[in-house]
N, C-alpha and C. Protein backbone atom coordinates (compact mmCIF):
# COMPACT_ATOMS: atom_id res chain seq x y z
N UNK A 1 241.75 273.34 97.71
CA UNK A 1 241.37 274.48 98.55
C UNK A 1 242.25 275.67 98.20
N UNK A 2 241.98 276.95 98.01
CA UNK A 2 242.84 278.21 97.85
C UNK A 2 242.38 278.74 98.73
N UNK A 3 244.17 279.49 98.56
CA UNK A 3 244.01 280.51 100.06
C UNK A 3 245.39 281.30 99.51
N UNK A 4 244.80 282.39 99.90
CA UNK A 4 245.31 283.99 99.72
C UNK A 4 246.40 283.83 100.31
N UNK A 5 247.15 284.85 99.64
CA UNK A 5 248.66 284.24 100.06
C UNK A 5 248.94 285.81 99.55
N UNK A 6 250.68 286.30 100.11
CA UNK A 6 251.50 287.35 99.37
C UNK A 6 252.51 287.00 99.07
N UNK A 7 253.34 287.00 97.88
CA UNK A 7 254.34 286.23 97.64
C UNK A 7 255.49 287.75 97.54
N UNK A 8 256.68 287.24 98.00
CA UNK A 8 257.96 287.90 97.90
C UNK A 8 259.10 287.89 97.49
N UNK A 9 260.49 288.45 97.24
CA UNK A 9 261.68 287.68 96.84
C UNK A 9 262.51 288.59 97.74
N UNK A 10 262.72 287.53 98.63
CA UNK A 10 263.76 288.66 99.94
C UNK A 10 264.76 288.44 99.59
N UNK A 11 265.26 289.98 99.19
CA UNK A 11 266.23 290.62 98.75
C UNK A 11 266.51 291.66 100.19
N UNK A 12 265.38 292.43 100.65
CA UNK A 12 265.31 293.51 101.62
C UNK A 12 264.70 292.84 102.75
N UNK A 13 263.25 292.64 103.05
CA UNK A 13 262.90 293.02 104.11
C UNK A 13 261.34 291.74 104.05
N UNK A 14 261.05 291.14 105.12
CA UNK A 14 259.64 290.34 105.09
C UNK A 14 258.37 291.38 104.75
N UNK A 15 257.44 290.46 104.57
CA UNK A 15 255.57 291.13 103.41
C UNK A 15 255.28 291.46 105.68
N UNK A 16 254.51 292.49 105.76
CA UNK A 16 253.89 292.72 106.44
C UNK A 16 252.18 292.26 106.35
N UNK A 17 251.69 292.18 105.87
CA UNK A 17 250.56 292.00 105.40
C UNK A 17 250.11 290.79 105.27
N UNK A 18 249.39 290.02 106.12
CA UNK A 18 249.23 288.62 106.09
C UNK A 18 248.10 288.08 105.79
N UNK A 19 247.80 286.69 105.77
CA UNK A 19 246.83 286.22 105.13
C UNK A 19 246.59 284.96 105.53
N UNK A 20 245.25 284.87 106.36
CA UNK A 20 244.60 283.85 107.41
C UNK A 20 244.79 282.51 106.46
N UNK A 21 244.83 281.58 106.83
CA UNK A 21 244.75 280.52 106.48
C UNK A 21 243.61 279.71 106.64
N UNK A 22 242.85 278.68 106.27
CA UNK A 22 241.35 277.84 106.77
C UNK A 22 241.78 276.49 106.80
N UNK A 23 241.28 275.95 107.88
CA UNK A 23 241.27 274.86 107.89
C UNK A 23 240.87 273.92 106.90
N UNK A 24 241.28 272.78 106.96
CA UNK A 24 240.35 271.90 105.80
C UNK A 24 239.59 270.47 105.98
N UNK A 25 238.95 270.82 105.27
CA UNK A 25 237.79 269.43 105.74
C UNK A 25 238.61 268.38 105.63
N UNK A 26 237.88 267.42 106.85
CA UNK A 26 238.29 266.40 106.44
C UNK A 26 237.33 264.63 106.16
N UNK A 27 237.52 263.91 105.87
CA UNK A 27 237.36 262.81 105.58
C UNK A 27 236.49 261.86 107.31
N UNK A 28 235.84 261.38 107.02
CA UNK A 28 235.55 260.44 108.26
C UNK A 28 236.72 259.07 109.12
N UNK A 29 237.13 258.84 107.92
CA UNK A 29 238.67 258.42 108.07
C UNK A 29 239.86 258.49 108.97
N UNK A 30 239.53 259.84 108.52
CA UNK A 30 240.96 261.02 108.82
C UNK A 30 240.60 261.30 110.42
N UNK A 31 239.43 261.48 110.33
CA UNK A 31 238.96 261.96 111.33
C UNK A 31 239.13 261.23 112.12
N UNK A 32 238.63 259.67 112.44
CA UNK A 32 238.66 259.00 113.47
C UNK A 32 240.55 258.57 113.77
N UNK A 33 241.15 258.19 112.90
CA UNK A 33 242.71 258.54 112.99
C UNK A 33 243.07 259.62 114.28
N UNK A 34 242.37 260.87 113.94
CA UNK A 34 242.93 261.89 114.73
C UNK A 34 242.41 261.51 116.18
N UNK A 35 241.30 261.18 116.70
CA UNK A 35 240.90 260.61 117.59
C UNK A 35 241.66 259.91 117.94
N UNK A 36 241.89 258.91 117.51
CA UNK A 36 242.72 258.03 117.79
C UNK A 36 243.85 258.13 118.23
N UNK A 37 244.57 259.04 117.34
CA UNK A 37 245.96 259.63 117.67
C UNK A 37 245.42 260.41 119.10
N UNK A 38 245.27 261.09 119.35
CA UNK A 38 244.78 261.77 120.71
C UNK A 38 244.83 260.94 121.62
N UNK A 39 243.78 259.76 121.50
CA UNK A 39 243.77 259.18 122.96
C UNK A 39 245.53 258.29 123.06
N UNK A 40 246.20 257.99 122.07
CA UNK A 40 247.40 257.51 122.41
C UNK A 40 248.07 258.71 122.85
N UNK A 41 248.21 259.71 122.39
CA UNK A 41 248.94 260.56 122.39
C UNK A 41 249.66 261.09 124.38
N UNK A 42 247.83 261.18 124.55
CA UNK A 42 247.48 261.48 126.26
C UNK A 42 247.58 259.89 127.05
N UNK A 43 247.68 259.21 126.74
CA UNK A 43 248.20 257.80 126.81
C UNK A 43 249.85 257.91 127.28
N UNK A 44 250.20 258.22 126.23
CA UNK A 44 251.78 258.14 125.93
C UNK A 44 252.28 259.53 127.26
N UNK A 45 251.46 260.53 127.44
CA UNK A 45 251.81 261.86 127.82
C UNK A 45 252.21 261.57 129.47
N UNK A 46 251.36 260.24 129.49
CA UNK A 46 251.33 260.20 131.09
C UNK A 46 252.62 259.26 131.60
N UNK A 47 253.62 259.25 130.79
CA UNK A 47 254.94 258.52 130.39
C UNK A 47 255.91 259.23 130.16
N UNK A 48 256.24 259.73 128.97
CA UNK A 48 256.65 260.82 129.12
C UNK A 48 256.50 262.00 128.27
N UNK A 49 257.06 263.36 128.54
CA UNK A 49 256.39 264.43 128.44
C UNK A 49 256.50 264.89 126.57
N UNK A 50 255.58 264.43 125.85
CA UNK A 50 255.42 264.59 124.96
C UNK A 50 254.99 266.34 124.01
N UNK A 51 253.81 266.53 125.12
CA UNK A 51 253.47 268.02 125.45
C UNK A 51 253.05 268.86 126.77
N UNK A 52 252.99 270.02 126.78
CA UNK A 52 252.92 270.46 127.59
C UNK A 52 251.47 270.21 127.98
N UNK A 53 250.34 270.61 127.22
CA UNK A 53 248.43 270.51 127.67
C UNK A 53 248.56 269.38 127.87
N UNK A 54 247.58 268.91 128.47
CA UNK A 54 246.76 267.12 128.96
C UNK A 54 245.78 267.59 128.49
N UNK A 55 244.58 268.86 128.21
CA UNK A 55 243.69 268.43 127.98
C UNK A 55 243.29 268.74 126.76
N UNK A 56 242.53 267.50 126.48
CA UNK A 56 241.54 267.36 124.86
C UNK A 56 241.88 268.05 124.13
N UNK A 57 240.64 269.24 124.20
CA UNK A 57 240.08 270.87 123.79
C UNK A 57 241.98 271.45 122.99
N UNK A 58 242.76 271.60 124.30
CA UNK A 58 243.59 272.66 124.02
C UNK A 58 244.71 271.95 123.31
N UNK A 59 244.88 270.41 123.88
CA UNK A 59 245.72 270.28 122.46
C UNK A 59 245.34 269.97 120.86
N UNK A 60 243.91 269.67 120.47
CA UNK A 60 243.34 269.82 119.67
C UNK A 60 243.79 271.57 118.76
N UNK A 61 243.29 271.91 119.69
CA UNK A 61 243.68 273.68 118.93
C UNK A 61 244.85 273.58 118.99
N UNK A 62 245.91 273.71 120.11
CA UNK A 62 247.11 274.21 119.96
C UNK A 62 248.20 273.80 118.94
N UNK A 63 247.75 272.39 118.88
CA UNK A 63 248.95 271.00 117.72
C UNK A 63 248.30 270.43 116.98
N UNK A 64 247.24 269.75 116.89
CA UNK A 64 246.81 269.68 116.10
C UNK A 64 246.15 270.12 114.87
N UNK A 65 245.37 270.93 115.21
CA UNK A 65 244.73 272.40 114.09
C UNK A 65 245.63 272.99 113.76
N UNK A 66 247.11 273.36 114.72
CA UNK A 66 247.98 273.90 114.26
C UNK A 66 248.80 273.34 113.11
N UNK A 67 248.86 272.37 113.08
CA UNK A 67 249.64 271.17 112.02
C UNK A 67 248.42 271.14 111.28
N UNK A 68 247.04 271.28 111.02
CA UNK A 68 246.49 271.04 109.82
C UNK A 68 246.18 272.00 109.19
N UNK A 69 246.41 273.45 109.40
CA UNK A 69 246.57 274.73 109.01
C UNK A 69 247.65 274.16 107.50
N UNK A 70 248.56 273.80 107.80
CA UNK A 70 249.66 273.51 107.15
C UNK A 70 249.08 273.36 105.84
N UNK A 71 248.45 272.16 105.73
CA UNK A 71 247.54 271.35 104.74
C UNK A 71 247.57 271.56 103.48
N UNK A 72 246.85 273.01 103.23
CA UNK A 72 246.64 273.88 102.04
C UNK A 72 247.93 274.45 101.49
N UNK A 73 249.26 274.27 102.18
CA UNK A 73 250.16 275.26 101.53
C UNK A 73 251.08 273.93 101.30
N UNK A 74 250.69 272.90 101.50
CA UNK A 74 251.49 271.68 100.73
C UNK A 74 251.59 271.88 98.70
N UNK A 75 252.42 271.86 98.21
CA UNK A 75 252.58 271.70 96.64
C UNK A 75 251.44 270.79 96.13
N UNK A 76 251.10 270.24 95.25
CA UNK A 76 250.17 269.81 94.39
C UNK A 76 251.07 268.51 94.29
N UNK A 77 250.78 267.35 94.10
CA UNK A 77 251.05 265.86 93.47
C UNK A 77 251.23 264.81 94.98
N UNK A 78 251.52 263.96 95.28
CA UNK A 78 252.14 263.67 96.04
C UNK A 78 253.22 263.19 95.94
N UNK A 79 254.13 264.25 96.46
CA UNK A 79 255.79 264.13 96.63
C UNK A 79 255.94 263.64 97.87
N UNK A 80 257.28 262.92 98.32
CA UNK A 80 257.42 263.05 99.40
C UNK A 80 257.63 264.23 100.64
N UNK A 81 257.41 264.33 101.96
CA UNK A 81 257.58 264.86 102.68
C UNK A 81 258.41 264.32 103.65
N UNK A 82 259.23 265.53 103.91
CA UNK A 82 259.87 264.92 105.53
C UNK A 82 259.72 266.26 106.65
N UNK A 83 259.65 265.48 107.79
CA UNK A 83 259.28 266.40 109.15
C UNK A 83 260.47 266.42 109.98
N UNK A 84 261.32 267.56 110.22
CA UNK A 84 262.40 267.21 110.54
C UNK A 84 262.00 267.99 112.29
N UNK A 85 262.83 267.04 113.32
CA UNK A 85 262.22 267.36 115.00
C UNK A 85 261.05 267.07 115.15
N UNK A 86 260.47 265.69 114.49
CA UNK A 86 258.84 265.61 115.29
C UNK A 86 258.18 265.71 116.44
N UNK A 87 258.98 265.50 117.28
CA UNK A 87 258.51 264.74 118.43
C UNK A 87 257.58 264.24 118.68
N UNK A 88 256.11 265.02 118.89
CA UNK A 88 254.90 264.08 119.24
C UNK A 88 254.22 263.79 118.19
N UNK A 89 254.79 264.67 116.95
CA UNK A 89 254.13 264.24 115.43
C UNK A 89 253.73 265.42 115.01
N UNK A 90 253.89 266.90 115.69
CA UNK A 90 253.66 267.40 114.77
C UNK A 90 254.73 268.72 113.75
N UNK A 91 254.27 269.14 112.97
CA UNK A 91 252.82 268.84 112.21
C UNK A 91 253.12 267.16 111.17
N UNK A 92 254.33 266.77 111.20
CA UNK A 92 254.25 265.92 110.07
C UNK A 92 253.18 264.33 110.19
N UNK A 93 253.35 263.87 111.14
CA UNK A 93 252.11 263.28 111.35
C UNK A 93 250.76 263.17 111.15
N UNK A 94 250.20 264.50 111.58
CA UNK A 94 249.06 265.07 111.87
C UNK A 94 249.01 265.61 110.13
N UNK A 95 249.90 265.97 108.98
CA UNK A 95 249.79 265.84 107.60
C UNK A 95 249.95 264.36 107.10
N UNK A 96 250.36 263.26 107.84
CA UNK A 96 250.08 262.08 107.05
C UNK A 96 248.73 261.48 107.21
N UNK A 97 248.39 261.79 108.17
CA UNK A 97 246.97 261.02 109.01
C UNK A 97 245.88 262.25 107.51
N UNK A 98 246.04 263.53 107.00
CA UNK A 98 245.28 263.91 106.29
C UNK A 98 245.53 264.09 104.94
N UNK A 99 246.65 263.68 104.45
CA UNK A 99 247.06 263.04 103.29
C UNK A 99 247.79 261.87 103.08
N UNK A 100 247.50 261.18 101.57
CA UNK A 100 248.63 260.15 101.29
C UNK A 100 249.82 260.40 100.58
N UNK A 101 250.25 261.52 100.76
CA UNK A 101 252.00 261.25 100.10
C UNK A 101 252.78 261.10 101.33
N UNK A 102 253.83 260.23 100.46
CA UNK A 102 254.99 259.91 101.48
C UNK A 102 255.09 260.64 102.54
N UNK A 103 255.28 260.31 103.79
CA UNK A 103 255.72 261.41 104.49
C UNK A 103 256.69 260.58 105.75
N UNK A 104 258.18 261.06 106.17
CA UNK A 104 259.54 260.55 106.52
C UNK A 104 259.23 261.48 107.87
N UNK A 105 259.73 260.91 109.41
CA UNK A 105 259.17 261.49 110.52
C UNK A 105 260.73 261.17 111.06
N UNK A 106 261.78 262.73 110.96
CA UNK A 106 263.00 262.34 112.14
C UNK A 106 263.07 262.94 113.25
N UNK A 107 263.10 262.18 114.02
CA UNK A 107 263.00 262.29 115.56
C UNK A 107 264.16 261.40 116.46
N UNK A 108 265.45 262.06 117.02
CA UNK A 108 266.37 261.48 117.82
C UNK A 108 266.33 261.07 118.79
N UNK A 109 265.22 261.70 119.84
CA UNK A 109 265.09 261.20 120.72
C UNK A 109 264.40 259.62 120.64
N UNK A 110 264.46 258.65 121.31
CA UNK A 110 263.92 257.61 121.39
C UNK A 110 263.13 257.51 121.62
N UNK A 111 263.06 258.04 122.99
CA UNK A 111 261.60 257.77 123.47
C UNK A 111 260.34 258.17 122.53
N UNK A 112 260.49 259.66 122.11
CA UNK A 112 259.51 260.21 121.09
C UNK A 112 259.51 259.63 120.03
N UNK A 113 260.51 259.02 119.54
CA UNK A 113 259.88 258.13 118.33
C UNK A 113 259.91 256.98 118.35
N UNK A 114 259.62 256.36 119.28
CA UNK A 114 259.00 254.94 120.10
C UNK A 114 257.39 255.39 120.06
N UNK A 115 257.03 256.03 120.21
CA UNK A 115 256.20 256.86 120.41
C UNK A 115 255.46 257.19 119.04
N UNK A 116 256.23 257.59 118.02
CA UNK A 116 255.68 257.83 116.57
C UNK A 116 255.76 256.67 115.76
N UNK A 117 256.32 255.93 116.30
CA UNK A 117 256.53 254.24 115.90
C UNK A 117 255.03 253.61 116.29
N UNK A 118 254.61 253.34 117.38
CA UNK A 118 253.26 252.88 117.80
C UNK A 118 252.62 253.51 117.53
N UNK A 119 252.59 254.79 117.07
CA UNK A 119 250.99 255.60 116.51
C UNK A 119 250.88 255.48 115.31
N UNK A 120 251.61 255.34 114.18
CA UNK A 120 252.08 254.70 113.01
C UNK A 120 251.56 253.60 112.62
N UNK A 121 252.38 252.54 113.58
CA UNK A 121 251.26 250.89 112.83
C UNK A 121 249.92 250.83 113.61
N UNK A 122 249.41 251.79 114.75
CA UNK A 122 248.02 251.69 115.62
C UNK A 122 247.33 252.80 114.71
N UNK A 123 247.61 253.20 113.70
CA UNK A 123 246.68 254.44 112.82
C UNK A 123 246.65 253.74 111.33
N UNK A 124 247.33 252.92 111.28
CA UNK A 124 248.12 251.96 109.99
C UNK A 124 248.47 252.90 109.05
N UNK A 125 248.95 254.02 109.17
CA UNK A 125 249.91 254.58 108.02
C UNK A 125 251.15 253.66 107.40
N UNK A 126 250.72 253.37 106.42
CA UNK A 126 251.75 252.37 105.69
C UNK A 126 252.73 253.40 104.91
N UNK A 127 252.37 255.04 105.01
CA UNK A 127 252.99 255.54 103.89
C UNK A 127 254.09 256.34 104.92
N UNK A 128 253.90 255.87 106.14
CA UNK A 128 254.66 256.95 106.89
C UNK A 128 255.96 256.03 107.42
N UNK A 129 257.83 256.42 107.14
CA UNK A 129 258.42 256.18 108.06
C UNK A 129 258.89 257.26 109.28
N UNK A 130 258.93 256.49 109.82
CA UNK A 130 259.63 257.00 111.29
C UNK A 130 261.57 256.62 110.93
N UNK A 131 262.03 257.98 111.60
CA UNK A 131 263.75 257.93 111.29
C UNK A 131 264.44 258.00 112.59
N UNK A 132 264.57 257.46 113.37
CA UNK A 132 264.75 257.46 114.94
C UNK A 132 266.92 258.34 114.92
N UNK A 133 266.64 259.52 113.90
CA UNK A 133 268.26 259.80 113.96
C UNK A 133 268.02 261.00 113.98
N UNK A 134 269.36 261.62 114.39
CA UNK A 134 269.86 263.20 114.31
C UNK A 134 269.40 263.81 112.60
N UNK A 135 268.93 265.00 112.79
CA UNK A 135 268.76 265.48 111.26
C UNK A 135 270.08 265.26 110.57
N UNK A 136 271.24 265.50 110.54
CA UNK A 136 272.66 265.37 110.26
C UNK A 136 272.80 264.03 109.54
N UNK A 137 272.03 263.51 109.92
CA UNK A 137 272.41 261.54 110.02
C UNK A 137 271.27 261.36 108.68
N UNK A 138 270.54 261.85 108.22
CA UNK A 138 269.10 261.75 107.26
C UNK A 138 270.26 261.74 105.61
N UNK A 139 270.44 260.84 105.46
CA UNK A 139 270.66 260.46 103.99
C UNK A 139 269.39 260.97 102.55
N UNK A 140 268.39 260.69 102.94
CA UNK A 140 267.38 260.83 102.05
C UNK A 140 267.70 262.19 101.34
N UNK A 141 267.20 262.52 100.44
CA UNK A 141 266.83 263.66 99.35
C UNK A 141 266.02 263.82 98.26
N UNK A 142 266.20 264.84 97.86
CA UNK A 142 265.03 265.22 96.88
C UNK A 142 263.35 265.04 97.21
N UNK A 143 263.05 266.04 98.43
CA UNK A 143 262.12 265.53 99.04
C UNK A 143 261.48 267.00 98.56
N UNK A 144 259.89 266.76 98.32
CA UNK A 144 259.15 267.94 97.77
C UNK A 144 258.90 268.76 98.63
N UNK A 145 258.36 268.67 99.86
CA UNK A 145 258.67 269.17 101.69
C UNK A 145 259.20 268.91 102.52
N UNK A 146 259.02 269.90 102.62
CA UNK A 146 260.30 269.86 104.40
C UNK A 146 259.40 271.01 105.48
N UNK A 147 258.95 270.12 106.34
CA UNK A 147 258.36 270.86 107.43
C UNK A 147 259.60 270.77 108.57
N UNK A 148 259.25 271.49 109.60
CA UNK A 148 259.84 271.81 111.28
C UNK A 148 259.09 272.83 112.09
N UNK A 149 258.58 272.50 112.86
CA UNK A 149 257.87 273.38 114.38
C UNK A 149 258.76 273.53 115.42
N UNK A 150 258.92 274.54 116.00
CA UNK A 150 259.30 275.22 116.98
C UNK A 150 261.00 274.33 117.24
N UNK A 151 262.14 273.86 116.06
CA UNK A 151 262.96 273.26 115.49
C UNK A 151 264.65 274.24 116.09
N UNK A 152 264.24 274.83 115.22
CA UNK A 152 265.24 276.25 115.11
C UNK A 152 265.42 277.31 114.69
N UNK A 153 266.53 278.08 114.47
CA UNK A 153 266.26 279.34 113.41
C UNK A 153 266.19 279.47 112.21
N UNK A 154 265.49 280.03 111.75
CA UNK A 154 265.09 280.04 110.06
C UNK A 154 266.96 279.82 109.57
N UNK A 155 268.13 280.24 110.01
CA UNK A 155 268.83 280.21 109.29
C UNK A 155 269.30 278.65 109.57
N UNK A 156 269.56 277.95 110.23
CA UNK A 156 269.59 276.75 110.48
C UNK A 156 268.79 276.03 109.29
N UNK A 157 267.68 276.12 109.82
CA UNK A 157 266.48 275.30 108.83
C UNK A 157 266.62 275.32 107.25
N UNK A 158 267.01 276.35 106.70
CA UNK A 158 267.41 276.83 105.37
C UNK A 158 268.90 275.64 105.07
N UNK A 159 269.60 275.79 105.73
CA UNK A 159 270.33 274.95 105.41
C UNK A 159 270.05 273.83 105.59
N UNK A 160 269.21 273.30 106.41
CA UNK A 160 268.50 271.63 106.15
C UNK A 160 268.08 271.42 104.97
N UNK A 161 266.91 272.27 104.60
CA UNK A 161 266.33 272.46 103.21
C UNK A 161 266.97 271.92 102.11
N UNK A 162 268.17 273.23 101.99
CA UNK A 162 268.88 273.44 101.25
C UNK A 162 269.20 271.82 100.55
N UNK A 163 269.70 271.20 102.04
CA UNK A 163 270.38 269.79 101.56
C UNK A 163 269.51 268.96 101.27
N UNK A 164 268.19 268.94 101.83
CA UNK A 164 267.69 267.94 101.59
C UNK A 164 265.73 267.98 100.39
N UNK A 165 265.66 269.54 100.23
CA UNK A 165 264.80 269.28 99.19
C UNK A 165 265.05 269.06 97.74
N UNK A 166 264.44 268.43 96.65
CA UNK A 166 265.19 268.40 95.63
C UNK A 166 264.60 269.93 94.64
N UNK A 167 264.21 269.53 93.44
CA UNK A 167 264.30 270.66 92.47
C UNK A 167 262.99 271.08 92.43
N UNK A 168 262.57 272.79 92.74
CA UNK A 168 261.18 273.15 92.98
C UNK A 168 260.59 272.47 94.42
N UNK A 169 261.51 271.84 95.50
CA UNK A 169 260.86 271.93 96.37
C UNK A 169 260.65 272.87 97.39
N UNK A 170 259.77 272.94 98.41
CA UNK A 170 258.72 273.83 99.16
C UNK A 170 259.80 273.61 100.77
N UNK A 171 259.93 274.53 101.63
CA UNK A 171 260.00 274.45 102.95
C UNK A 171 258.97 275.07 103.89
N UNK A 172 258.24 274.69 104.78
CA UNK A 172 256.87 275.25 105.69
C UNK A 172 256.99 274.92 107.02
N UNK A 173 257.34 276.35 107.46
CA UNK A 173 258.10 276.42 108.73
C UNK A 173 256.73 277.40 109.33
N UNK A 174 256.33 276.61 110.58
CA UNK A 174 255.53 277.66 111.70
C UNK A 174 256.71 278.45 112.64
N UNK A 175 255.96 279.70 112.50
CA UNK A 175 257.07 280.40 113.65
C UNK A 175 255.92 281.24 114.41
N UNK A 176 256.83 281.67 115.41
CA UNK A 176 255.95 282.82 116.27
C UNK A 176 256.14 284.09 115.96
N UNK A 177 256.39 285.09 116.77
CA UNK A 177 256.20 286.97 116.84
C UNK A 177 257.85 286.93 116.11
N UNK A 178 258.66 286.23 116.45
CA UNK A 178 259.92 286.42 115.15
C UNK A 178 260.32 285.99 113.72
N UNK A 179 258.98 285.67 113.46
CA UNK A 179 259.19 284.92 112.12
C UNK A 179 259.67 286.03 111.57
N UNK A 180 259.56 287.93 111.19
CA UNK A 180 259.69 288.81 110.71
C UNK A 180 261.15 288.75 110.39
N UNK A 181 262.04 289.06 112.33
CA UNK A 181 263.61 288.92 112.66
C UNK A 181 264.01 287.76 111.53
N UNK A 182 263.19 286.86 111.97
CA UNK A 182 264.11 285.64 111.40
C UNK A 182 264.35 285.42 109.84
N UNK A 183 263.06 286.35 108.92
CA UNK A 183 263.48 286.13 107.75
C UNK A 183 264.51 287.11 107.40
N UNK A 184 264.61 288.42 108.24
CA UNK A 184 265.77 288.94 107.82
C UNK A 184 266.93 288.83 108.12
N UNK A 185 267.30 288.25 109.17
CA UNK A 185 268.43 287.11 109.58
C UNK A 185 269.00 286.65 108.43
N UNK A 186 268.00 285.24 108.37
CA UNK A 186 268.56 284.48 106.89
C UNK A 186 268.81 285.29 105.66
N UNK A 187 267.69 286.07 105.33
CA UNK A 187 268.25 286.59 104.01
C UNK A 187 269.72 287.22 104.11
N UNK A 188 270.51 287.06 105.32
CA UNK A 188 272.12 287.58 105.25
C UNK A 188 272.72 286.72 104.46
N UNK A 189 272.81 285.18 104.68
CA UNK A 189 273.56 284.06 104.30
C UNK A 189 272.39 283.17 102.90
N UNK A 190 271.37 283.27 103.24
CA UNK A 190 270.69 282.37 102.02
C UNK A 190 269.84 283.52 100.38
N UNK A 191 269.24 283.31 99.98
CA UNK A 191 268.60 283.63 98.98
C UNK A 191 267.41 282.88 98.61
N UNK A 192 266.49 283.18 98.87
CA UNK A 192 264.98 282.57 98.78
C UNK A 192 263.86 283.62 97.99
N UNK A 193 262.75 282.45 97.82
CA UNK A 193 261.40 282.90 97.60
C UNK A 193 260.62 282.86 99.09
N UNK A 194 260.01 283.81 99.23
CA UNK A 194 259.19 283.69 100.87
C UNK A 194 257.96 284.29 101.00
N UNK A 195 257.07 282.74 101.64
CA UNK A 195 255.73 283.55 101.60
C UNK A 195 255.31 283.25 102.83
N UNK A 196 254.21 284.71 103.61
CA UNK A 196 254.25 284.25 104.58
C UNK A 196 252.83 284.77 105.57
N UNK A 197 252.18 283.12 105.87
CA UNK A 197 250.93 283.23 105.94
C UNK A 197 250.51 283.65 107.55
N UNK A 198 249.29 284.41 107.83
CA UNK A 198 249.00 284.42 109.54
C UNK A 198 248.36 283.15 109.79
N UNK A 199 249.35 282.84 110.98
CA UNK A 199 248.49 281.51 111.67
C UNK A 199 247.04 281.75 112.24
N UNK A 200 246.20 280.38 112.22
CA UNK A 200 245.04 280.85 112.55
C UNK A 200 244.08 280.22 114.11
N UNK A 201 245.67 279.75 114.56
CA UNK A 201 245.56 278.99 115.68
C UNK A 201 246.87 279.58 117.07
N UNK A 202 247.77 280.59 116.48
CA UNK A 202 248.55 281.56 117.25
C UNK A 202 248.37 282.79 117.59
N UNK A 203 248.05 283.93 118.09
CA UNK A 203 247.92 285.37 117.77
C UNK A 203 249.60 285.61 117.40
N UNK A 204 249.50 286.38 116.91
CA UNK A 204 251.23 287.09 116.30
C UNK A 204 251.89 286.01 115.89
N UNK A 205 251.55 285.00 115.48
CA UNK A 205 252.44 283.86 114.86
C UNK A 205 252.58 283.82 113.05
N UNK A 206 253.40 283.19 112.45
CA UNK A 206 253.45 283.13 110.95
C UNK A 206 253.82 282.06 110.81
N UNK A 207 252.78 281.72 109.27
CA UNK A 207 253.84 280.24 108.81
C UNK A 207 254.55 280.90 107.60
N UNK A 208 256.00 280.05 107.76
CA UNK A 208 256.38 280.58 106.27
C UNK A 208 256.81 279.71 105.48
N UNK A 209 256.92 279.99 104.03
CA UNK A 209 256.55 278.84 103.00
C UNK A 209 258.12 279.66 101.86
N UNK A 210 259.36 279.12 101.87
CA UNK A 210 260.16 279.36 101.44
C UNK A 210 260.25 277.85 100.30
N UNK A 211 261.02 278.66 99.25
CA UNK A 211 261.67 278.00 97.75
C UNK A 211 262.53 278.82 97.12
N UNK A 212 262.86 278.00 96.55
CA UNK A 212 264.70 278.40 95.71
C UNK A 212 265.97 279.33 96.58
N UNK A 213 265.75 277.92 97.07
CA UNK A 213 266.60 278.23 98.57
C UNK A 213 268.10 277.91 97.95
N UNK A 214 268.82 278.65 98.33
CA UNK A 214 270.43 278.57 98.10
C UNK A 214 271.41 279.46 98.88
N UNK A 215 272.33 279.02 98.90
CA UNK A 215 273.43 279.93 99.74
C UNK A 215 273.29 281.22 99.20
N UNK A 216 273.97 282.75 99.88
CA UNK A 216 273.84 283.46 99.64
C UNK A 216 275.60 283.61 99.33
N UNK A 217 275.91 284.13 97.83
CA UNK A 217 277.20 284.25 97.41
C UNK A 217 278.06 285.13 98.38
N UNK A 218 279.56 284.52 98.62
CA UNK A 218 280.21 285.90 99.27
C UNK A 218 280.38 286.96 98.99
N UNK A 219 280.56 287.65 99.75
CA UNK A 219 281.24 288.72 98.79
C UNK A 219 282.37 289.03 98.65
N UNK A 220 282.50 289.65 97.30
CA UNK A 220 284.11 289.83 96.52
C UNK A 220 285.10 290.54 97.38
């Protein structure tokens, strides 16, 4: 699937000018998975508070569609992925249930990934682990993605990246009305490639799709 994109090298300032994203088809498969995942999900919700909606319709749009927006701005092959702060799964979940590359789900809280644990072997993703630890605590590397939703600040996240994608890998971060602030934030301390798409399930929201992420040198 292609999709229009503006690419940048923040040095100065974020692309104003954005570029809708489309959903993508999916599979009959995939599909009943997502079903599936849903009715556990609102299952699980009435336990504990996984998300804010209970109903259907709106978490369909709000988390789900929102996590499969993602889809198209994944790299080409299947590399691994990791989802760092899942909680109810998304988006990294909701990208394993519609692809098969690896994909690593860390989530500290217990309960929530007790939670991504049973939707896992009840969806039978064999390709998906669940990491029930602090991001800090994630040994793994050289991972081709690195997703996080509503996680932290781009400058935070950059340094997750940093440590844990390997060579030519991708970071795809949803943000809201500060994704703008936030890339010029980071560009104080890091040095990136940044691209950055309009969500098509937020008004004023952005996803952004950063590479060749590295510290930003001191100065002399």
């Amino acid at each position: 699937m292609s999709v229009s994109r503006e690419t940048l090298t923040l040095a100065s300032g974020p692309a104003h000018d954005l570029h809708a994203l489309t959903l993508p088809s999916l599979d009959s498969a995939a599909m009943d998975r997502l079903d599936l995942f849903l009715r556990l999900l609102l299952d699980w919700n009435n336990r504990i508070n996984l998300v804010a909606r209970t109903d259907p319709a709106g978490i369909r749009q709000r988390h789900i569609e929102d996590s499969l927006q993602l889809l198209p701005l994944l790299p080409a092959g299947d590399g691994p992925l990791v989802d760092l702060g899942s909680g109810a799964g998304f988006p990294g979940l909701i990208l394993a249930i519609a692809s098969q590359r690896p994909v690593h789900l860390v989530e500290a809280d217990h309960r929530k990934a007790a939670f991504l644990t049973e939707a896992v072997a009840r969806l039978a993703l064999s390709h998906v682990t669940v990491h029930p630890v602090r991001i800090e605590s994630v040994r793994l590397q050289s991972f081709a993605v690195l997703t996080a939703r509503a996680l932290a600040p781009l400058t935070i996240l950059a340094s997750h990246a940093e440590r844990l994608l390997g060579s030519g890998g991708v970071a795809i971060f949803p943000k809201g009305r500060t994704a703008g602030a936030e890339l010029s934030a980071a560009s104080r301390d890091w040095i990136f490639d940044a691209e950055r798409f309009a969500s098509r399930t937020a008004p004023d929201a952005a996803i952004l799709r950063l590479s060749n992420i590295r510290p930003r040198p001191a100065a002399p």
